[in-house]
PDB file of N, CA and C in Angstrom:
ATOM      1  N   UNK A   1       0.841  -1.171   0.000  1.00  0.00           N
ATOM      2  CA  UNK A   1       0.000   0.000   0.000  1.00  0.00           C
ATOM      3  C   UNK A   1       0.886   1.234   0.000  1.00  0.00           C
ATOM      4  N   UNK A   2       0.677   2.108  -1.151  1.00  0.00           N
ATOM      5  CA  UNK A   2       1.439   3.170  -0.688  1.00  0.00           C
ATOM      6  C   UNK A   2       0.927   3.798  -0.092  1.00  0.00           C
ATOM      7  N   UNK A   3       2.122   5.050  -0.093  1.00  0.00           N
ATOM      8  CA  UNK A   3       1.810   6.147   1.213  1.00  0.00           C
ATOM      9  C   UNK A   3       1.561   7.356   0.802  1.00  0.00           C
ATOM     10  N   UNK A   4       0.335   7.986   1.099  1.00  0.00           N
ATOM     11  CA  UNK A   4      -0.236   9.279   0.646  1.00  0.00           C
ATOM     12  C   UNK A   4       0.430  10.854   0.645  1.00  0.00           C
ATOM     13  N   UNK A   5       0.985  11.073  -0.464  1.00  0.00           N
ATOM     14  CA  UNK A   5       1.950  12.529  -0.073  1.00  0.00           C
ATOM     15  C   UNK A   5       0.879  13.575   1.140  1.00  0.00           C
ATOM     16  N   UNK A   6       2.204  13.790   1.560  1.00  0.00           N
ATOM     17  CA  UNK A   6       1.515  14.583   2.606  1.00  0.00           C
ATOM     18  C   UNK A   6       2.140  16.038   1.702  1.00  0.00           C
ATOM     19  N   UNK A   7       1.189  17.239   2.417  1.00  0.00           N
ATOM     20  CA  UNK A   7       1.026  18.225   2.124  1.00  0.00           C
ATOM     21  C   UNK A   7       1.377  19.109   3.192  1.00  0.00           C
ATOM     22  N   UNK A   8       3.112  20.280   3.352  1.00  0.00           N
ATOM     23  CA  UNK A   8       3.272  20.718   4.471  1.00  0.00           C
ATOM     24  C   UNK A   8       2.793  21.432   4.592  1.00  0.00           C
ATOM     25  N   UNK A   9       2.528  22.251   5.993  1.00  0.00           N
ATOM     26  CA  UNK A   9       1.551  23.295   6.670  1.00  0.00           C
ATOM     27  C   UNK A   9       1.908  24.563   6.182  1.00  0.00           C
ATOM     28  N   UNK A  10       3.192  24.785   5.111  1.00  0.00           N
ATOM     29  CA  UNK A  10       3.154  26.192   4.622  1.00  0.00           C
ATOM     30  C   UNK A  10       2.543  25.925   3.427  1.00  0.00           C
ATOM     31  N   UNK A  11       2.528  24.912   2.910  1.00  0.00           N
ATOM     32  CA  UNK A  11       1.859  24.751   1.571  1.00  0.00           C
ATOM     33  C   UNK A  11       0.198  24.753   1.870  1.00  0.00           C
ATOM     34  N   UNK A  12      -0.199  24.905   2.949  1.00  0.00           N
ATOM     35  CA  UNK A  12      -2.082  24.480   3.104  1.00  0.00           C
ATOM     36  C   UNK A  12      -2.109  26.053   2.928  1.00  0.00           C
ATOM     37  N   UNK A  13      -1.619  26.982   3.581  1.00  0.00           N
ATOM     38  CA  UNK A  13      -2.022  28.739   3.301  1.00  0.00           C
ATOM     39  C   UNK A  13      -2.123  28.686   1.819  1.00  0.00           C
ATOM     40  N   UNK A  14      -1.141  28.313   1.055  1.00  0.00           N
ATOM     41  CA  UNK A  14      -1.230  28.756  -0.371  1.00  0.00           C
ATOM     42  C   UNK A  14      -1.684  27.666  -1.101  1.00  0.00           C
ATOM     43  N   UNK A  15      -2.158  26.702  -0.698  1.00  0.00           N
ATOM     44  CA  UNK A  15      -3.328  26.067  -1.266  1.00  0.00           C
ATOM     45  C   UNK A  15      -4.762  26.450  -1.028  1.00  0.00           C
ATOM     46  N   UNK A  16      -4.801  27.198   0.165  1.00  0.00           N
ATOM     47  CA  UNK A  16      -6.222  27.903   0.477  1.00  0.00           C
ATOM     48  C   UNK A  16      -6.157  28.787  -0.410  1.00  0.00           C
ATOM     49  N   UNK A  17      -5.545  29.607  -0.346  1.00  0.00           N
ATOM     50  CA  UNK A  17      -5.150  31.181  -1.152  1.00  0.00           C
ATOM     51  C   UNK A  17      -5.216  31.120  -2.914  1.00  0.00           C
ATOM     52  N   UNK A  18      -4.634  29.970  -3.292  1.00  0.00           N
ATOM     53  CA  UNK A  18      -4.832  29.770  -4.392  1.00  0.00           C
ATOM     54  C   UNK A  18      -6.507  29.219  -4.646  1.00  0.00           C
ATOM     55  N   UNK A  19      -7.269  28.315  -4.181  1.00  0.00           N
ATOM     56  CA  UNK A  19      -8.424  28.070  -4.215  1.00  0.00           C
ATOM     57  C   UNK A  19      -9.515  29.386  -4.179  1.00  0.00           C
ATOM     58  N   UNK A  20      -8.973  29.885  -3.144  1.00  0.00           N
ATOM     59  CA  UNK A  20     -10.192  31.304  -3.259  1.00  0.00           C
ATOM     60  C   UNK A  20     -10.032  31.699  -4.479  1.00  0.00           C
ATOM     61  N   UNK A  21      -8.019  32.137  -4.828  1.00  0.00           N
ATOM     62  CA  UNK A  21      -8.522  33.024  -6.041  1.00  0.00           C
ATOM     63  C   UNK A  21      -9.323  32.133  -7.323  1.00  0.00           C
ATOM     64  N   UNK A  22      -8.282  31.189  -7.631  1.00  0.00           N
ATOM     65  CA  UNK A  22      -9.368  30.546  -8.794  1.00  0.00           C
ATOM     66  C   UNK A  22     -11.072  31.018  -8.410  1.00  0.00           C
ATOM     67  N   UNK A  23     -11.570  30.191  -7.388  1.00  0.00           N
ATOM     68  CA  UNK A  23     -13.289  30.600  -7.114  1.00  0.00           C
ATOM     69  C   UNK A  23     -13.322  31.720  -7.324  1.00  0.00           C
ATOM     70  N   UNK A  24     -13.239  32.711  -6.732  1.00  0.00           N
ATOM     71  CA  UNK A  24     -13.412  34.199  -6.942  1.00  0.00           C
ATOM     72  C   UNK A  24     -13.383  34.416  -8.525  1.00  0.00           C
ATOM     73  N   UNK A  25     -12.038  34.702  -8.866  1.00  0.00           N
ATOM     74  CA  UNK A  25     -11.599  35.065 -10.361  1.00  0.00           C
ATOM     75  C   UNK A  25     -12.798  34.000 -11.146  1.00  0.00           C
ATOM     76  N   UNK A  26     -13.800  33.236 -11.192  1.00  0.00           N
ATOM     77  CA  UNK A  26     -14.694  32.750 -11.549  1.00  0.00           C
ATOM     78  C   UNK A  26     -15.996  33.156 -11.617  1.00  0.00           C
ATOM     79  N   UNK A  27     -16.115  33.679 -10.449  1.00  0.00           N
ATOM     80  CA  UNK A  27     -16.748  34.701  -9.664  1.00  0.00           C
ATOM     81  C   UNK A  27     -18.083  33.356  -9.460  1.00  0.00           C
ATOM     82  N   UNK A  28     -17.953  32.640  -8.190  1.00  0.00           N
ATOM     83  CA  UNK A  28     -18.168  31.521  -7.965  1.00  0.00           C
ATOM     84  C   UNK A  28     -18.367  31.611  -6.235  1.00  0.00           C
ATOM     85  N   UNK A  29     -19.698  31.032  -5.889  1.00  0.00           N
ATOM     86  CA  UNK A  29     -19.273  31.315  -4.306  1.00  0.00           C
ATOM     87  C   UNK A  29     -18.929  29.826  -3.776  1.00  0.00           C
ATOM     88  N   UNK A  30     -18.820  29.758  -2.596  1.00  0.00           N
ATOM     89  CA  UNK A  30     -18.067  28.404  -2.123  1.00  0.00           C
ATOM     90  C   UNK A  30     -19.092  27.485  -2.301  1.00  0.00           C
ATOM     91  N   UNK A  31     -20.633  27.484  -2.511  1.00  0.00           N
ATOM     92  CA  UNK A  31     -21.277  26.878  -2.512  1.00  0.00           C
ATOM     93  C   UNK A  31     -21.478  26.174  -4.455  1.00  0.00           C
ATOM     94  N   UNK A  32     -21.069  27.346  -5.022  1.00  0.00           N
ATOM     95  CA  UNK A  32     -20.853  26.760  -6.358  1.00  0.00           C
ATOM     96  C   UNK A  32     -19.798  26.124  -6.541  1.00  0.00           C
ATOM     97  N   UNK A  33     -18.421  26.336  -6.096  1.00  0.00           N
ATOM     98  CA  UNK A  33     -17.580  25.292  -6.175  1.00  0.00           C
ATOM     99  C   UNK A  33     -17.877  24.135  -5.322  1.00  0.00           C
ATOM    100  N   UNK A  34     -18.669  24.289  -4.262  1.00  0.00           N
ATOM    101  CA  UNK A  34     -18.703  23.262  -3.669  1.00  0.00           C
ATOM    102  C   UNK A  34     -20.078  22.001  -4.951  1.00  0.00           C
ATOM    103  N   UNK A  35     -20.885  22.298  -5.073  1.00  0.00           N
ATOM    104  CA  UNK A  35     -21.609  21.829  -6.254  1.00  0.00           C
ATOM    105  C   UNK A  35     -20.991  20.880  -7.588  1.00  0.00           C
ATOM    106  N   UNK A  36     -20.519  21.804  -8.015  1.00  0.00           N
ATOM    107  CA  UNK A  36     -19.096  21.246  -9.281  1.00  0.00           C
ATOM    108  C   UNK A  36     -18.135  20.619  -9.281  1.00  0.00           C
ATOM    109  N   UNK A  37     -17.725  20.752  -7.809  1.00  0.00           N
ATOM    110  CA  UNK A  37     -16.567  19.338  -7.494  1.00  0.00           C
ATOM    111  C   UNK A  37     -17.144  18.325  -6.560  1.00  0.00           C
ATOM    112  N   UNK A  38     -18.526  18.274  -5.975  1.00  0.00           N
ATOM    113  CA  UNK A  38     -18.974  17.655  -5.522  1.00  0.00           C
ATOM    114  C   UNK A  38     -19.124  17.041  -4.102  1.00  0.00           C
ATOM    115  N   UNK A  39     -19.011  18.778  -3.516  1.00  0.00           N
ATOM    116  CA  UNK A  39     -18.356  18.757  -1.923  1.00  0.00           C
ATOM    117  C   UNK A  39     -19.415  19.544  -1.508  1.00  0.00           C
ATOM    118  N   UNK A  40     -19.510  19.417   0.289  1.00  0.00           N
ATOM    119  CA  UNK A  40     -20.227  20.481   0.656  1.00  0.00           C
ATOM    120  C   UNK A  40     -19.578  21.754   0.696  1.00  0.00           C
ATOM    121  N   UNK A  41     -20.590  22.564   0.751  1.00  0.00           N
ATOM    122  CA  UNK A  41     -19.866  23.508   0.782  1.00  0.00           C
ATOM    123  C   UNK A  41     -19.252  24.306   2.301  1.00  0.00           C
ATOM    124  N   UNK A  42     -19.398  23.409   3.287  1.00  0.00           N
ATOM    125  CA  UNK A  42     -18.761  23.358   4.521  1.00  0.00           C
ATOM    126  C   UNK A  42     -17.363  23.096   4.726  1.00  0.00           C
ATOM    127  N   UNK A  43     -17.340  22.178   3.497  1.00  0.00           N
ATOM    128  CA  UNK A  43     -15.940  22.068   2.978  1.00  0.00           C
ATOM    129  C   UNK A  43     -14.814  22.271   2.318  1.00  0.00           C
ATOM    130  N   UNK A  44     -15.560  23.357   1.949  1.00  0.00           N
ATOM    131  CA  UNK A  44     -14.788  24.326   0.456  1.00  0.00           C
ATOM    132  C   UNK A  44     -14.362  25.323   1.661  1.00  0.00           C
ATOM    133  N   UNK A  45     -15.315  25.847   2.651  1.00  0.00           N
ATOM    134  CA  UNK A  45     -15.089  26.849   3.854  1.00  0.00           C
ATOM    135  C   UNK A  45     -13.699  26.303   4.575  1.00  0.00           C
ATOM    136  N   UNK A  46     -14.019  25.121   4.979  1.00  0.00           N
ATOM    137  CA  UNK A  46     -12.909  24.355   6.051  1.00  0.00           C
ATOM    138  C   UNK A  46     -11.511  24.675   4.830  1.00  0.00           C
ATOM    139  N   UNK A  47     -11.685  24.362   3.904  1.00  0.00           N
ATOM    140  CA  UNK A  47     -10.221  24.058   2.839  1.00  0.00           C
ATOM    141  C   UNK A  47      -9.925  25.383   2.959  1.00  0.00           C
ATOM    142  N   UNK A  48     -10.987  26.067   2.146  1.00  0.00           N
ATOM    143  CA  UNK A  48     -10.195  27.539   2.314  1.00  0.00           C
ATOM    144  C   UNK A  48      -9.874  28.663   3.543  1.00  0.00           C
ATOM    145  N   UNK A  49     -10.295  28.104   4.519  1.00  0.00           N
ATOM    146  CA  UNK A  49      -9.515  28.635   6.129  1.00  0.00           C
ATOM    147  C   UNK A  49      -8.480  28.075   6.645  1.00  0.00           C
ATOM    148  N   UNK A  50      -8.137  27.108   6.598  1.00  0.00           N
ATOM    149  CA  UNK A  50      -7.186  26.127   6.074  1.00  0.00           C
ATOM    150  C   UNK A  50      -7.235  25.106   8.074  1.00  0.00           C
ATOM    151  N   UNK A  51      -8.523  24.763   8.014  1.00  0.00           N
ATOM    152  CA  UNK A  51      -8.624  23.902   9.098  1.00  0.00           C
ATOM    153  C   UNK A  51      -8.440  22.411   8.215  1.00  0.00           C
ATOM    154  N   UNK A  52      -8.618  22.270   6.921  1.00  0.00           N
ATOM    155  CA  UNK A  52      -8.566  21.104   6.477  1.00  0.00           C
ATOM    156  C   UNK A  52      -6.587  21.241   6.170  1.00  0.00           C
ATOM    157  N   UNK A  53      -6.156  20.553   6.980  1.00  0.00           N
ATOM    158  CA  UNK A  53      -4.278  20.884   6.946  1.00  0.00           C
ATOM    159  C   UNK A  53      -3.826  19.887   6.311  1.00  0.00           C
ATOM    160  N   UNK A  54      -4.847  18.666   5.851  1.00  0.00           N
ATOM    161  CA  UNK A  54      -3.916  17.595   5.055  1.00  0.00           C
ATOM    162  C   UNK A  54      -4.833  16.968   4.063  1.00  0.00           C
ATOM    163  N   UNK A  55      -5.433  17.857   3.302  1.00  0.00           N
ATOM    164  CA  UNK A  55      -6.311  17.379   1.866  1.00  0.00           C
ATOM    165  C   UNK A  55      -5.721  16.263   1.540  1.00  0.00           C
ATOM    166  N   UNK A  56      -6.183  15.334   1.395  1.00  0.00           N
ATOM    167  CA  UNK A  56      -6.234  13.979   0.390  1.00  0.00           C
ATOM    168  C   UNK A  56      -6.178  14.852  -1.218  1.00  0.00           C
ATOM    169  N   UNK A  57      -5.271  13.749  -1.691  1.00  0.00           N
ATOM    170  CA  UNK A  57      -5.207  14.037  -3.154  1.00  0.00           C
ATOM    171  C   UNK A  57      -6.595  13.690  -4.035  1.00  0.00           C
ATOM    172  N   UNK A  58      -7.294  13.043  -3.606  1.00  0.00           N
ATOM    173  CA  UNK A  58      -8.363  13.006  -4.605  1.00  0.00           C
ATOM    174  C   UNK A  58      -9.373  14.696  -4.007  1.00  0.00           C
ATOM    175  N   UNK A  59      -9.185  14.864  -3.299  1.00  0.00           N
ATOM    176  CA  UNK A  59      -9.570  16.262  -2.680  1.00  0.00           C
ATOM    177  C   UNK A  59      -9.196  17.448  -3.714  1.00  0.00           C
ATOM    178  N   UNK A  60      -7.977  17.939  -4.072  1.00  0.00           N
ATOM    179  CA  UNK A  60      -7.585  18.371  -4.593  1.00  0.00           C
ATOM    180  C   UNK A  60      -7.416  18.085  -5.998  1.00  0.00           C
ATOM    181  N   UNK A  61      -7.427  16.808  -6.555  1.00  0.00           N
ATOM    182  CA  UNK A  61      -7.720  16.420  -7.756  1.00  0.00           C
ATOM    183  C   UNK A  61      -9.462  17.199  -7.990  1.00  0.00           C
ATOM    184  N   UNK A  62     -10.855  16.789  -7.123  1.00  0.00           N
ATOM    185  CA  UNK A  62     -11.831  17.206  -7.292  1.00  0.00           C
ATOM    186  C   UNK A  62     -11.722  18.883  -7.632  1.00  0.00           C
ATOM    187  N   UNK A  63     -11.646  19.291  -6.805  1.00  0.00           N
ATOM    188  CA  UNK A  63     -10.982  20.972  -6.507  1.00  0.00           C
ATOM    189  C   UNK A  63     -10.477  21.825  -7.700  1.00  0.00           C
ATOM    190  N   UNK A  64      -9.668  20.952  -8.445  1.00  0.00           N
ATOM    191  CA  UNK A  64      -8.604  21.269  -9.636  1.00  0.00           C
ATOM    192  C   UNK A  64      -9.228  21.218 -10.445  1.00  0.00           C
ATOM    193  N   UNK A  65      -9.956  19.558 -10.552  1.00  0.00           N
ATOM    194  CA  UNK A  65     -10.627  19.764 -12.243  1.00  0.00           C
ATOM    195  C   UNK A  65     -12.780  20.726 -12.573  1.00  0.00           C
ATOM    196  N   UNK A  66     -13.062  21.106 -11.332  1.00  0.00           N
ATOM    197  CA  UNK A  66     -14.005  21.966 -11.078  1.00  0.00           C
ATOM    198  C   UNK A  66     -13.410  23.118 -11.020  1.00  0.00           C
ATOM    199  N   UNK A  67     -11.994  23.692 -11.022  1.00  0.00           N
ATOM    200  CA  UNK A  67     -11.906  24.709 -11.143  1.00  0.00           C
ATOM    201  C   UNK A  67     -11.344  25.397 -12.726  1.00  0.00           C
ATOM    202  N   UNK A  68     -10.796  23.994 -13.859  1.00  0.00           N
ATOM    203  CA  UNK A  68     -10.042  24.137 -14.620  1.00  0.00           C
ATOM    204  C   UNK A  68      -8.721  24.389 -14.649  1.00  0.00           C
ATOM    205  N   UNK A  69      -8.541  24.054 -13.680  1.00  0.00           N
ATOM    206  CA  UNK A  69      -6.694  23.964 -13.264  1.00  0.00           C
ATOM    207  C   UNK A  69      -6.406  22.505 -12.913  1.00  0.00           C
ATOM    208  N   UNK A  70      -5.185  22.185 -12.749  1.00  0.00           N
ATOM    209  CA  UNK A  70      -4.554  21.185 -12.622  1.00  0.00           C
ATOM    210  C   UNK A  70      -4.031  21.428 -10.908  1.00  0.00           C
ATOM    211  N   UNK A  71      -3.803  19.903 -10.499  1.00  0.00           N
ATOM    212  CA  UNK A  71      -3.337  20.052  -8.964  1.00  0.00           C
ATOM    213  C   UNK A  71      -2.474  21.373  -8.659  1.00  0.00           C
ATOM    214  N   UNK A  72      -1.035  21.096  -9.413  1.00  0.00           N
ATOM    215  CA  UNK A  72       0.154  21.334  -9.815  1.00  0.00           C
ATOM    216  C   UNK A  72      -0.147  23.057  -9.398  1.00  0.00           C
ATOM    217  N   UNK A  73      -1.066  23.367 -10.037  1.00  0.00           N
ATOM    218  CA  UNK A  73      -2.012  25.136 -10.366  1.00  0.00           C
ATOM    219  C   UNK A  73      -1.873  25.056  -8.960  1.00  0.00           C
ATOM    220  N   UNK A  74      -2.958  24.440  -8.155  1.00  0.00           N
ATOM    221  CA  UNK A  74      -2.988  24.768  -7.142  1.00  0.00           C
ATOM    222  C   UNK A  74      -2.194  24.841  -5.649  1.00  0.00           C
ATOM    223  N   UNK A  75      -1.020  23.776  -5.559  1.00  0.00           N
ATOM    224  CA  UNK A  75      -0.136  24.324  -5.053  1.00  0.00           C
ATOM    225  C   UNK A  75       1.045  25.142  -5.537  1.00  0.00           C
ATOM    226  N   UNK A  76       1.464  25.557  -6.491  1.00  0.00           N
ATOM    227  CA  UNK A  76       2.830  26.097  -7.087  1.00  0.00           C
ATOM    228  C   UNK A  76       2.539  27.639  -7.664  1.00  0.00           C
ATOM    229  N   UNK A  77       1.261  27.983  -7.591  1.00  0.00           N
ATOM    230  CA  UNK A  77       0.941  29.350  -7.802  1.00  0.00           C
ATOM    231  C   UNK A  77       1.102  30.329  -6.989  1.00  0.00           C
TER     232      UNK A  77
END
């Protein structure tokens, strides 16, 4: 079984930060991204305050392709 990349705690700020802007620059509220990637939207809140500190990659895979970006977009921006 492998082992799930973890995601460090300076990278969750600018994975939040990057998520708003994509949503925003969409002009999208958390409840529409939450819709399109198929999350609540309690959870789009938690990601983007950054209480969610260790997204699962299929998390961010969802996230990415509802936003038209790629993972990659969303942490390295």
């Amino acid at each position: 079984m492998g082992r799930r990349p973890k995601v460090q705690p300076t990278d969750v700020g600018r994975l939040a930060l990057n998520v708003r802007w994509h949503r925003e620059s969409m002009g999208w509220s958390m409840t529409e991204l939450g819709r399109r990637a198929g999350m609540a939207q309690s959870r789009i809140s938690d990601f983007e305050s950054g209480i969610t500190n260790n997204p699962l990659l299929h998390t961010l895979e969802r996230l990415a392709s509802a936003l038209g970006v790629t993972v990659g977009q969303l942490v390295d921006e």
